[in-house]
Protein backbone atom coordinates (compact mmCIF):
# COMPACT_ATOMS: atom_id res chain seq x y z
CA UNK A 1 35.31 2.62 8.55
CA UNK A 2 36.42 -0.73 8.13
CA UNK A 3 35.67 -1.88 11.87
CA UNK A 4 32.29 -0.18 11.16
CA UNK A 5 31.65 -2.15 7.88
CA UNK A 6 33.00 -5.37 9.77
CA UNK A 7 29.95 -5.37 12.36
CA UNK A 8 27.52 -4.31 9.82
CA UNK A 9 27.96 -6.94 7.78
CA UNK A 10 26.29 -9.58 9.32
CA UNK A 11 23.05 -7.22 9.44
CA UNK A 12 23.46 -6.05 5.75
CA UNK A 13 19.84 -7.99 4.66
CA UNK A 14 18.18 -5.88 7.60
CA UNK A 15 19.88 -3.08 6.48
CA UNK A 16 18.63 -3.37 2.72
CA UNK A 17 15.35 -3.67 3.80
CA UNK A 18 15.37 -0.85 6.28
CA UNK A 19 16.66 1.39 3.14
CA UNK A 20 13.42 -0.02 0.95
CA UNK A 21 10.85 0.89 3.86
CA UNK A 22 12.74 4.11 3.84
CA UNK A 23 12.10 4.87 0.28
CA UNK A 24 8.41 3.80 0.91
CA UNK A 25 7.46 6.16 3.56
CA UNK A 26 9.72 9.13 1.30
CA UNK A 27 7.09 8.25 -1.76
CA UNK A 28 4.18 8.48 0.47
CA UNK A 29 5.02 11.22 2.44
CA UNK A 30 5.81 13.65 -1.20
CA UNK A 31 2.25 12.28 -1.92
CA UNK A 32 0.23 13.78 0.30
CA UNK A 33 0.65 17.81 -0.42
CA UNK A 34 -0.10 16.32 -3.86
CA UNK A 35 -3.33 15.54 -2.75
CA UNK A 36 -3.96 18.41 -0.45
CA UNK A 37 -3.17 20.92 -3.73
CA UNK A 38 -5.98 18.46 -5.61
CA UNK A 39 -8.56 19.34 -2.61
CA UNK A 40 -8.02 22.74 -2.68
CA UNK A 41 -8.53 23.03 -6.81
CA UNK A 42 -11.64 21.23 -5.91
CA UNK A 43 -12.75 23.90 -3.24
CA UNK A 44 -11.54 26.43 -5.53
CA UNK A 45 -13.51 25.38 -8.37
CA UNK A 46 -16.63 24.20 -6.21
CA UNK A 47 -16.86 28.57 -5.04
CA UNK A 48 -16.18 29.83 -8.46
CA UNK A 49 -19.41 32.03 -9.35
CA UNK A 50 -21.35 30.16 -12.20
CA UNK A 51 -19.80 27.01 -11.43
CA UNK A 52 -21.56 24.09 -12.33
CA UNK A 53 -20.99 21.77 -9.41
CA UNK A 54 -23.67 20.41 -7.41
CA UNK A 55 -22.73 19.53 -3.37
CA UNK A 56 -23.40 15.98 -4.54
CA UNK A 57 -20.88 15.99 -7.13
CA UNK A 58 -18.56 17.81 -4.54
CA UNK A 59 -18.97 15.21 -1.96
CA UNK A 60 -19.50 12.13 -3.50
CA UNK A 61 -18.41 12.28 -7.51
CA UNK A 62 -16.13 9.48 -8.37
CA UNK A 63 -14.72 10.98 -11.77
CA UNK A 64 -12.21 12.62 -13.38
CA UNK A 65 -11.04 15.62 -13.58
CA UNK A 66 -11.89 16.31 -10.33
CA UNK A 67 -12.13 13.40 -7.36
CA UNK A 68 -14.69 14.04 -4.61
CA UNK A 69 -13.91 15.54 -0.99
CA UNK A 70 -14.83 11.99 0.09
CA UNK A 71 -12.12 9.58 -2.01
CA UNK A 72 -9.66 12.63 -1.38
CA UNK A 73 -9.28 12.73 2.58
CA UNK A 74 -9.90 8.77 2.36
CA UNK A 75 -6.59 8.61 -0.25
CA UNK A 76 -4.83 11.57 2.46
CA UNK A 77 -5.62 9.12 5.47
CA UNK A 78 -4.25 6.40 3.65
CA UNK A 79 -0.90 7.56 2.57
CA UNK A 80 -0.33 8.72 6.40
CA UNK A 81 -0.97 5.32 7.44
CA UNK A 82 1.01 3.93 4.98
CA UNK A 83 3.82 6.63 5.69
């Protein structure tokens, strides 16, 4: 372990960040079923009989509670980029 530690040393900024990036792409990647669970409350709620929901609002609404098919594969693009 010691011999190990000895020739990591001189790479132990690299090795730092490498951890951080690391951490990153972890966050991102638990993000996206998050997202995935939001678009299917949205279909869910878009098919429920006497729902309210126009296929505007379903496509293109940019309020809360529920985000629009549109910002919500945009945001699941993103974080697989990012990830």
């Amino acid at each position: 372990m010691k011999i190990l530690l000895k020739y990591l040393k001189p790479y132990k900024g690299l090795m730092i960040f490498t951890l951080f990036l690391a951490a990153i792409n972890i966050g991102f990647s638990l993000m996206d079923p998050i997202i995935l669970g939001s678009l299917v409350n949205l279909a869910s709620e878009h098919q429920k009989p006497g729902s309210t929901m126009t296929s505007n609002q379903f496509f293109f609404s940019f309020s809360k509670p529920f985000y629009s098919v549109t910002v919500l594969l945009l945001a699941s693009i993103s974080v697989a980029m990012i990830s």
